[in-house]
PDB file of N, CA and C in Angstrom:
ATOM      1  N   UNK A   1      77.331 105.306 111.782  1.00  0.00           N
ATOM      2  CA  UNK A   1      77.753 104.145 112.530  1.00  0.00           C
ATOM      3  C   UNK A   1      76.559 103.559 113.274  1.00  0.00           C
ATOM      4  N   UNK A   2      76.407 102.596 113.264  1.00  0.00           N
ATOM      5  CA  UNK A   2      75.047 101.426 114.390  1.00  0.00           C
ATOM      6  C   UNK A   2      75.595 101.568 115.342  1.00  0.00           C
ATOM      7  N   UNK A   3      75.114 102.048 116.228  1.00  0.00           N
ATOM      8  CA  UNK A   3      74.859 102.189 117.949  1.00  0.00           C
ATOM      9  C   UNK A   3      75.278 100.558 118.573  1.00  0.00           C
ATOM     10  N   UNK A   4      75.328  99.860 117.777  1.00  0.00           N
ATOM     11  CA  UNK A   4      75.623  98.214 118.070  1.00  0.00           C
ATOM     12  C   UNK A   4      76.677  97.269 117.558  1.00  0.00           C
ATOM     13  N   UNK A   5      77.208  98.512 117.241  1.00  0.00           N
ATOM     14  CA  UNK A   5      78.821  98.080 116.549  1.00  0.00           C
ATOM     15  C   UNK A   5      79.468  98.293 118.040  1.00  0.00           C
ATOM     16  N   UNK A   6      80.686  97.664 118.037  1.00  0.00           N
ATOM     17  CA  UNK A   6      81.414  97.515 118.890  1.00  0.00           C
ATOM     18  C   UNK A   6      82.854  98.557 118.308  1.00  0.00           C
ATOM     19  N   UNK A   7      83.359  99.616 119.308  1.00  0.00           N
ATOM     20  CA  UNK A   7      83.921 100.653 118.806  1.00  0.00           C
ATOM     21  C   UNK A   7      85.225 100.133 118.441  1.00  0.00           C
ATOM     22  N   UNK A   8      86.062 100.739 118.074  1.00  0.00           N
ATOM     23  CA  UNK A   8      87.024 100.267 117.217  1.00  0.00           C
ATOM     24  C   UNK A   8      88.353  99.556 118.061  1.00  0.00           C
ATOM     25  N   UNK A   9      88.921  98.623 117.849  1.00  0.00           N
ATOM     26  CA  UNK A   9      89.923  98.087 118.414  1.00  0.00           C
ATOM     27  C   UNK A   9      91.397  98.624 118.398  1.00  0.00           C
ATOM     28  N   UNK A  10      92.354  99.323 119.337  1.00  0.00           N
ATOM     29  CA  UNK A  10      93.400  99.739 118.697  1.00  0.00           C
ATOM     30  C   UNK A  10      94.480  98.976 118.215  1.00  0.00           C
ATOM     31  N   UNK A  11      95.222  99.890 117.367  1.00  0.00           N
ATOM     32  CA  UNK A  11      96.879  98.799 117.065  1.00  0.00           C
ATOM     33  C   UNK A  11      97.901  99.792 117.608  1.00  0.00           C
ATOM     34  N   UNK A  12      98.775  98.574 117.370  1.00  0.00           N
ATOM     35  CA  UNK A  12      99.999  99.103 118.055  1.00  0.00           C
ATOM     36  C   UNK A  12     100.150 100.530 117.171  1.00  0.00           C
ATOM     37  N   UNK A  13     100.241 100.703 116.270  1.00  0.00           N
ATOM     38  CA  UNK A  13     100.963 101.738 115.916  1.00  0.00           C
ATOM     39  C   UNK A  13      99.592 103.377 116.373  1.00  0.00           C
ATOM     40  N   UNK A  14      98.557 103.070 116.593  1.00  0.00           N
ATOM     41  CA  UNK A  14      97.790 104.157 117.064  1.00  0.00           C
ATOM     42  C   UNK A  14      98.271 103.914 118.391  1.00  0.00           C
ATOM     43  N   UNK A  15      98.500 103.195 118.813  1.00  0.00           N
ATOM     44  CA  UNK A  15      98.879 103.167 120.945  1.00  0.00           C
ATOM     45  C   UNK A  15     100.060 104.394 120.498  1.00  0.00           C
ATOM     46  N   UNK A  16     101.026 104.099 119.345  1.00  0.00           N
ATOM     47  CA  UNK A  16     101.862 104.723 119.184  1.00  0.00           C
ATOM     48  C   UNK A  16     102.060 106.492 119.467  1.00  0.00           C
ATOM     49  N   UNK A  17     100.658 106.570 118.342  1.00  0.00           N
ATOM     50  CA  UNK A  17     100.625 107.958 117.844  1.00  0.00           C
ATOM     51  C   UNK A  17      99.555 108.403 119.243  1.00  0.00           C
ATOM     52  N   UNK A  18      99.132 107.847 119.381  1.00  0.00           N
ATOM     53  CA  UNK A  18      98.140 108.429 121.184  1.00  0.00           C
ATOM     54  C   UNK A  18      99.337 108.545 121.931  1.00  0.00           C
ATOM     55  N   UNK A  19     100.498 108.201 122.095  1.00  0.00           N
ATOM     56  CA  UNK A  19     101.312 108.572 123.034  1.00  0.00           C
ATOM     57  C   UNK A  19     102.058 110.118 122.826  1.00  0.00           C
ATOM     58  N   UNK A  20     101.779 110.541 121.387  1.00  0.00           N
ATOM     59  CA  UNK A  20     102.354 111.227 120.525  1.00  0.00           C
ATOM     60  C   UNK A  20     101.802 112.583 120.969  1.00  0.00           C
ATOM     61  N   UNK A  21      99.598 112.374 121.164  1.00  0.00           N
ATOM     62  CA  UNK A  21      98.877 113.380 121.135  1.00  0.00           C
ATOM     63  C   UNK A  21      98.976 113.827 122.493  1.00  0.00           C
ATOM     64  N   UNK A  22      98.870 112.432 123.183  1.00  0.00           N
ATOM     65  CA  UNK A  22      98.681 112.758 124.900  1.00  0.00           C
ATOM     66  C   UNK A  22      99.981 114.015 124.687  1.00  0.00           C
ATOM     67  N   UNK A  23     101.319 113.610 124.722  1.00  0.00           N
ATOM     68  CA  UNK A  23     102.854 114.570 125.114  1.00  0.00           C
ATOM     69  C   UNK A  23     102.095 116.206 124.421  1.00  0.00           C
ATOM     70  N   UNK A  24     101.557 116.184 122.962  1.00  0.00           N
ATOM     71  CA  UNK A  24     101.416 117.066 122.472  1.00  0.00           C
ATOM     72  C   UNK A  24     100.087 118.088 123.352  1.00  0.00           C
ATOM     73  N   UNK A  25      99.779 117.725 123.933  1.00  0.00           N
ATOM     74  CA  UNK A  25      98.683 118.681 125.088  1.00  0.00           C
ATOM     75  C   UNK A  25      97.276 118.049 124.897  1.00  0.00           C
ATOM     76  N   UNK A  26      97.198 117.131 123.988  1.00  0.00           N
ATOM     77  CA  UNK A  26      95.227 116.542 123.557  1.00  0.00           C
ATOM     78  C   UNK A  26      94.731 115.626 124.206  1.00  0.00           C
ATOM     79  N   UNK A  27      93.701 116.245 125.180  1.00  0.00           N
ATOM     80  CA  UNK A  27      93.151 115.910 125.943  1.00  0.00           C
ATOM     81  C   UNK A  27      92.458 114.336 125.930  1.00  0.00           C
ATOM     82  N   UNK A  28      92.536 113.359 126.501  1.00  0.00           N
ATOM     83  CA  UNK A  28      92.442 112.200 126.486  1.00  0.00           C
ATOM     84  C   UNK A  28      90.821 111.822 125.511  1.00  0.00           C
ATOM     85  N   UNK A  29      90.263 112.632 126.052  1.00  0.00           N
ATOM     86  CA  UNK A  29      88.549 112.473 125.844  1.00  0.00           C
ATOM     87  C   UNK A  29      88.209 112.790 124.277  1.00  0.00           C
ATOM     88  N   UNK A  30      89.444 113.777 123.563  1.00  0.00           N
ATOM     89  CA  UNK A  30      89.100 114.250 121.912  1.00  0.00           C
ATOM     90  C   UNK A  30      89.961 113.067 121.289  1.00  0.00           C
ATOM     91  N   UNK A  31      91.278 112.621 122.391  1.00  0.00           N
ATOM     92  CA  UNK A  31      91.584 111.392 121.854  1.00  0.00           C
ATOM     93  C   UNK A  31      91.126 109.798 121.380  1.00  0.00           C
ATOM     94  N   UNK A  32      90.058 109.777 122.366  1.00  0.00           N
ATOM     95  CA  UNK A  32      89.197 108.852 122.337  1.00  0.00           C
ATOM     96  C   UNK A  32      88.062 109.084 121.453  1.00  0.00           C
ATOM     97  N   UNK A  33      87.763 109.880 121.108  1.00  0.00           N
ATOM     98  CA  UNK A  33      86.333 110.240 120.232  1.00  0.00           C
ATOM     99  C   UNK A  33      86.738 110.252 118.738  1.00  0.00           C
ATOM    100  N   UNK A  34      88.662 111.005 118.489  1.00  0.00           N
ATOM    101  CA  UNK A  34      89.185 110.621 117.618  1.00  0.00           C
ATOM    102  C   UNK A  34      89.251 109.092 116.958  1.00  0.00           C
ATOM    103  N   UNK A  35      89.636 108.182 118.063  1.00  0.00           N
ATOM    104  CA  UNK A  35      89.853 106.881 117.509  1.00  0.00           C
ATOM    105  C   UNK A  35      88.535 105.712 117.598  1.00  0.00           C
ATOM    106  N   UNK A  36      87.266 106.241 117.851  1.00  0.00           N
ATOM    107  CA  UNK A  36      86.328 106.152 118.118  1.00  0.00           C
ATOM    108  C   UNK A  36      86.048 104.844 119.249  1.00  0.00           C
ATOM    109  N   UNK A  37      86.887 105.338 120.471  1.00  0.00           N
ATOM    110  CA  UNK A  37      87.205 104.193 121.435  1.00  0.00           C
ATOM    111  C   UNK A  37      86.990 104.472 122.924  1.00  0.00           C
ATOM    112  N   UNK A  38      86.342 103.837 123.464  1.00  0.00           N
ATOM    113  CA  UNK A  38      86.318 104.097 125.250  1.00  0.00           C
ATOM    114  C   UNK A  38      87.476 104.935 125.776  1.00  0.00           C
ATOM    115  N   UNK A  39      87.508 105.956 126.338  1.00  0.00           N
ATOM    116  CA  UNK A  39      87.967 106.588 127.084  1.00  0.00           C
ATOM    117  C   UNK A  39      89.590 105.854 127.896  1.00  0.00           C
ATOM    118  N   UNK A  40      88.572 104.395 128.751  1.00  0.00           N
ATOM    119  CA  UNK A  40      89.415 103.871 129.239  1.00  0.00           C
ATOM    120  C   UNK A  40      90.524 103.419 128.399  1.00  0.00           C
ATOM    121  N   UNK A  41      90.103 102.916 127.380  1.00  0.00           N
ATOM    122  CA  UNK A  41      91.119 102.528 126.283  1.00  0.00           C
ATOM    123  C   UNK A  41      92.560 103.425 126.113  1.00  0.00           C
ATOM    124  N   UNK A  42      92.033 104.945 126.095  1.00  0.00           N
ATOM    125  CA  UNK A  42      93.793 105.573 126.008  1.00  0.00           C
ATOM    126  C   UNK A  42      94.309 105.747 127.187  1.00  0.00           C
ATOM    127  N   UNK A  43      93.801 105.540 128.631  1.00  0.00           N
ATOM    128  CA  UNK A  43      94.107 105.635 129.972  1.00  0.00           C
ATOM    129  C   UNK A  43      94.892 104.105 130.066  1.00  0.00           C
ATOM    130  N   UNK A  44      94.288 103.329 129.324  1.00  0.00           N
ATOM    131  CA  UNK A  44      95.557 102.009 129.447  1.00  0.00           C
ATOM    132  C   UNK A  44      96.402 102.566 128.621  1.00  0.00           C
ATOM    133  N   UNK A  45      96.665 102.573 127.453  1.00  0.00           N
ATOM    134  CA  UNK A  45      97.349 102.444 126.574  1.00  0.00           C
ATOM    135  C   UNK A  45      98.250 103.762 127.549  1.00  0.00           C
ATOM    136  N   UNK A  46      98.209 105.044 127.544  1.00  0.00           N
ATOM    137  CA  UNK A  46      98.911 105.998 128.671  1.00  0.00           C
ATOM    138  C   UNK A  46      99.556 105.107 129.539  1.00  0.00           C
ATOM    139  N   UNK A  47      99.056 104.364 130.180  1.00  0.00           N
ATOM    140  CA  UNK A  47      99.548 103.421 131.548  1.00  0.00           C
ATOM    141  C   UNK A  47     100.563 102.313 131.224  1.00  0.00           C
ATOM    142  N   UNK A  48     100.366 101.624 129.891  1.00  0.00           N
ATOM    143  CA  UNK A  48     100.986 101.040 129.440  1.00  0.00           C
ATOM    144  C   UNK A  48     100.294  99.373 129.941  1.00  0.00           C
ATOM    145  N   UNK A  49      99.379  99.535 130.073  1.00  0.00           N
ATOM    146  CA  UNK A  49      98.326  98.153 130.141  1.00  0.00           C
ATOM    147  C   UNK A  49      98.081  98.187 128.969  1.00  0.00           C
ATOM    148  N   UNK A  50      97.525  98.470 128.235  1.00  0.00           N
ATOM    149  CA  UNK A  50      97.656  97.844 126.599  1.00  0.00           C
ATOM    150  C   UNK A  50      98.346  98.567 125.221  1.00  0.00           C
ATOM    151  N   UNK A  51      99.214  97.728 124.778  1.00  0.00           N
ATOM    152  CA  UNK A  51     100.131  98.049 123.612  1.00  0.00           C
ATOM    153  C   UNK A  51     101.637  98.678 124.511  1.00  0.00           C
ATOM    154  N   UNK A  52     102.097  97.358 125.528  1.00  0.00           N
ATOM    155  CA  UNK A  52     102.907  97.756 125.897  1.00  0.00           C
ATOM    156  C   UNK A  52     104.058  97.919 125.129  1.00  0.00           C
ATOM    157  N   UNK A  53     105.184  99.237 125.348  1.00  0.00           N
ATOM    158  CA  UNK A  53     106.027  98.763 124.332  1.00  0.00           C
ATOM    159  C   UNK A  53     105.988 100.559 123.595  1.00  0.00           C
ATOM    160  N   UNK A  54     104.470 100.778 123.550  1.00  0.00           N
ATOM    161  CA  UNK A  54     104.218 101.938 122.539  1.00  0.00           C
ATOM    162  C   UNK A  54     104.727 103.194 122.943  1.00  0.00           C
ATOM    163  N   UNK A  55     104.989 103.451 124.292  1.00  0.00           N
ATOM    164  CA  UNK A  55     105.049 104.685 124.537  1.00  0.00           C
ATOM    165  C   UNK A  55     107.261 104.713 124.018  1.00  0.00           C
ATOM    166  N   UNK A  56     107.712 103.889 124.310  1.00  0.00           N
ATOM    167  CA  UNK A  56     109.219 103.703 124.126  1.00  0.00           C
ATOM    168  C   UNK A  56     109.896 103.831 122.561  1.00  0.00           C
ATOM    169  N   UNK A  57     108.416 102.845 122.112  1.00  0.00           N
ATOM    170  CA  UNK A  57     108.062 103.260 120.104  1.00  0.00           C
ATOM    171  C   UNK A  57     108.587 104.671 119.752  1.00  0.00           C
ATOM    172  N   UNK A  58     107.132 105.201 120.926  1.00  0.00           N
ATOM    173  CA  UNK A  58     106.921 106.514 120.062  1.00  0.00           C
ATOM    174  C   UNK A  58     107.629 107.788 120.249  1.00  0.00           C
ATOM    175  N   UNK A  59     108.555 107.155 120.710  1.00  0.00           N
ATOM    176  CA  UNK A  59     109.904 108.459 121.677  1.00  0.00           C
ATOM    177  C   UNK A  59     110.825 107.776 121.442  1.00  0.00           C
ATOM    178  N   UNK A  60     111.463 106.684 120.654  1.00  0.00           N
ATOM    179  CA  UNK A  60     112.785 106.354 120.365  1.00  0.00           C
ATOM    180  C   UNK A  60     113.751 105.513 121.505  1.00  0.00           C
ATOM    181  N   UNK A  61     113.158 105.486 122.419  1.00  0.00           N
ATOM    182  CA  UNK A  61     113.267 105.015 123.663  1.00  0.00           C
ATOM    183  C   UNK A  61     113.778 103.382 123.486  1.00  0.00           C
ATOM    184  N   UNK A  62     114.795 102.914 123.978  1.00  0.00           N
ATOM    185  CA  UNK A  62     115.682 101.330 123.439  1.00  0.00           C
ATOM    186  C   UNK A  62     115.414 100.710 125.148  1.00  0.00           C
ATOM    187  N   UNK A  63     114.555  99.898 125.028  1.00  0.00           N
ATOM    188  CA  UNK A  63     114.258  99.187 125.941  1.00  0.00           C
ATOM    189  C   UNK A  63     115.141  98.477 127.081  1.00  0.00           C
ATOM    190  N   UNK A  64     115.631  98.462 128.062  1.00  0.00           N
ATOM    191  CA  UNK A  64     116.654  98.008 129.207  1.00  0.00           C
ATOM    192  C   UNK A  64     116.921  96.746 128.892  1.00  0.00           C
TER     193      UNK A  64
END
């Protein structure tokens, strides 16, 4: 990979499956290195600042 690429952008359906790893015990930081993405990136997506929606996805969860 070029050091000057810009790391990868997520989609909804990885916000999905990161909600999947976080529940499953994987530590935010192997999550991020997994999807080759800033750190902060799964701390939103966890928070539900970006790919809102995903964590309700990924647990079956029917929105209010």
């Amino acid at each position: 990979m070029n050091s000057k690429e810009p790391s990868h952008t997520l989609t909804f359906e990885e916000a999905v499956e990161i909600h999947k790893m976080i529940k499953d015990g994987i530590i935010q930081s192997r999550i991020a290195a997994h999807f080759d993405v800033n750190g902060g990136r799964i701390s939103e997506v966890n928070k539900g600042k970006l790919h809102p929606g995903s964590y309700e996805a990924a647990f079956g969860i029917k929105a209010a």
